[in-house]
Protein backbone atom coordinates (compact mmCIF):
# COMPACT_ATOMS: atom_id res chain seq x y z
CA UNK A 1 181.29 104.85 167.43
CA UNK A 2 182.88 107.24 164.33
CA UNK A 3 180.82 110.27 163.91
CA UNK A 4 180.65 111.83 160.54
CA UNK A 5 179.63 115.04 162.17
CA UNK A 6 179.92 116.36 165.74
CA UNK A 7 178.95 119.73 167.02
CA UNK A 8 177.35 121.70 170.25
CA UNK A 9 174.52 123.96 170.04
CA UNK A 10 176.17 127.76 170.41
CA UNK A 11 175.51 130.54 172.35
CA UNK A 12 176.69 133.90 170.93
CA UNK A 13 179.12 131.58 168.36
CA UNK A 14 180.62 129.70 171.56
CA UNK A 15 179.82 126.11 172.58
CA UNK A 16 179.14 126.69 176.08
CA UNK A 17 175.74 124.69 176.18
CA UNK A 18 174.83 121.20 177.36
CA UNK A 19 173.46 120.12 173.85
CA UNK A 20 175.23 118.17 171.51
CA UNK A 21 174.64 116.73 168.05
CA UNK A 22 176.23 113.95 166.10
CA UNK A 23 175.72 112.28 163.17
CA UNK A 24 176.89 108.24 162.36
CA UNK A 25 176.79 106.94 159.36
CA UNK A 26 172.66 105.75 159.71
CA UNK A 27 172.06 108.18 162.49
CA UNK A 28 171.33 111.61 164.04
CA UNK A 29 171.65 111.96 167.69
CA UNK A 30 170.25 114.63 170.11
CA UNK A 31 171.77 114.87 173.74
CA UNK A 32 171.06 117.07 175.75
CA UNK A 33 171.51 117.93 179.31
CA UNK A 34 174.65 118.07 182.42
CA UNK A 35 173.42 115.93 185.29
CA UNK A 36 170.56 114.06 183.87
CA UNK A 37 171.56 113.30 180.39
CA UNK A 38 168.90 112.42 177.23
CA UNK A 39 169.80 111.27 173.92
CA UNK A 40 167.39 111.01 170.99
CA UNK A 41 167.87 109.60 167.71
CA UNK A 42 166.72 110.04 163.94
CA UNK A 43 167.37 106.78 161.54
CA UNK A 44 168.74 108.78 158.60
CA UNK A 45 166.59 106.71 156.32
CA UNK A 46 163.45 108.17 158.24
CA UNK A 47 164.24 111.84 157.21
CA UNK A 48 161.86 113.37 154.95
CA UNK A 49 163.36 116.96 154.74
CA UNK A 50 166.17 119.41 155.69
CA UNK A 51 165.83 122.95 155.54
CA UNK A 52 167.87 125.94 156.63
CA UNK A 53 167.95 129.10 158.54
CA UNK A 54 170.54 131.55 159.02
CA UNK A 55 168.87 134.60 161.02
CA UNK A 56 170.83 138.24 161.28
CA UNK A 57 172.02 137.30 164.43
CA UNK A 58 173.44 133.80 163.71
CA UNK A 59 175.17 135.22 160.59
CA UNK A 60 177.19 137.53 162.63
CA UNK A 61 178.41 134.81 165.06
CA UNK A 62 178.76 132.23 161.77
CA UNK A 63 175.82 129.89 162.84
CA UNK A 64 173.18 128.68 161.73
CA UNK A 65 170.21 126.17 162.34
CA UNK A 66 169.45 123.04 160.03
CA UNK A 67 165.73 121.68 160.56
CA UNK A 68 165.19 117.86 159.87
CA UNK A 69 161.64 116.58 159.41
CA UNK A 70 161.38 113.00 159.62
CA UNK A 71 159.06 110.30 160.15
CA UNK A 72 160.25 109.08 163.35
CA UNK A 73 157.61 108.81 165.78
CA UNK A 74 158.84 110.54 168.78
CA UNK A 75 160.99 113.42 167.37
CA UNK A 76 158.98 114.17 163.90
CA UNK A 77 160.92 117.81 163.98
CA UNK A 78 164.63 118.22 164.85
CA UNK A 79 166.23 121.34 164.97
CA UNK A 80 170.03 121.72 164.71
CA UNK A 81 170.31 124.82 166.37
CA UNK A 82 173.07 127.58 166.47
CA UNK A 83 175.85 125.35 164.97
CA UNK A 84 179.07 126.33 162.56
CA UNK A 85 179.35 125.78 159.16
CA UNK A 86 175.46 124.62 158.49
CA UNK A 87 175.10 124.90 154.86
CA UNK A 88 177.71 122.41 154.67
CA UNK A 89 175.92 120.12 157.42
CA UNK A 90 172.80 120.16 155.73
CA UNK A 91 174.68 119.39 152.31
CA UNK A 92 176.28 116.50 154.27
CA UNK A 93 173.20 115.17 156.16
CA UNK A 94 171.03 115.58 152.84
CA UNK A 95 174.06 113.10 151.23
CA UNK A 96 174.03 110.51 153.96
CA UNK A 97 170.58 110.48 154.40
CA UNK A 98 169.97 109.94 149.70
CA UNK A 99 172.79 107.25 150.54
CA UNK A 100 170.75 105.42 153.88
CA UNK A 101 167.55 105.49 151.62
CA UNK A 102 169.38 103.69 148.36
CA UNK A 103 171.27 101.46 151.00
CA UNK A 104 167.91 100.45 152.46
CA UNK A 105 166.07 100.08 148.76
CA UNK A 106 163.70 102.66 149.92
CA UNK A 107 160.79 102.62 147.79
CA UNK A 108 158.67 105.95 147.49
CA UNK A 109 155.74 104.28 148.91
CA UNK A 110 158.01 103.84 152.14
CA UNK A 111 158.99 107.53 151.94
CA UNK A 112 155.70 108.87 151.77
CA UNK A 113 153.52 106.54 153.21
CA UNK A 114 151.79 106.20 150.11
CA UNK A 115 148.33 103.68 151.04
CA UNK A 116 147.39 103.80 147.44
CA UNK A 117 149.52 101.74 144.82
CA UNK A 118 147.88 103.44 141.77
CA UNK A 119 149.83 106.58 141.90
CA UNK A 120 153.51 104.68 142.85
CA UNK A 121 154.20 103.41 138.69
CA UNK A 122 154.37 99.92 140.08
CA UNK A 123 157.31 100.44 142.12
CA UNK A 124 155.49 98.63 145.22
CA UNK A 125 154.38 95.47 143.27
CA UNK A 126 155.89 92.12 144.54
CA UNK A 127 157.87 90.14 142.66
């Protein structure tokens, strides 16, 4: 599989942890562990939004954490945690994931899970 993005979560700005993060070109992945390993996923079309936070301490090992919110049903909240360079993830992630939505013809009422066609300006009207 070709990543777009790979990284490790960091410990005092070295990647000596058993969590890893990757992102494909529809995709976010989560895996974690050494013996027992678990990987999670995020369709990129799912994600609803990505924020940032750089504490004191990351900023003076260069990391950061990105958070993703999505609407996947069994990891709603992913946090990129400790990784390098993570304005320029999240600027990254936040293009792949406006490119997975227009690839998909995501509609707003898919976004938001909008019950109520009044407010959508027609957008959810069959042709």
């Amino acid at each position: 599989m070709d990543y777009i993005w790979k990284d490790r979560k960091r410990f005092l700005g070295m990647p000596i942890t058993f969590t890893q993060y990757s992102m494909s070109e529809d995709r976010l992945f989560l895996e974690t562990g050494l013996f027992n390993t678990r990987q999670e996923e995020i369709l990129l079309y799912r994600v609803r939004d990505i924020s940032l936070r750089i504490s004191l301490g990351q900023r003076l090992f260069g990391v950061g954490s990105v958070i993703v919110q999505s609407s996947d049903k069994s990891l709603p909240v992913l946090e990129l945690r400790n990784i390098r360079s993570p304005r320029e993830v999240k600027e990254t992630l936040h293009q792949q994931v406006e490119e997975m939505k227009l690839a998909r013809r995501m509609r707003v009422g898919e976004i938001m899970d909008v019950q109520d066609t009044d407010e959508t300006d027609g957008e959810d009207i069959l042709d």
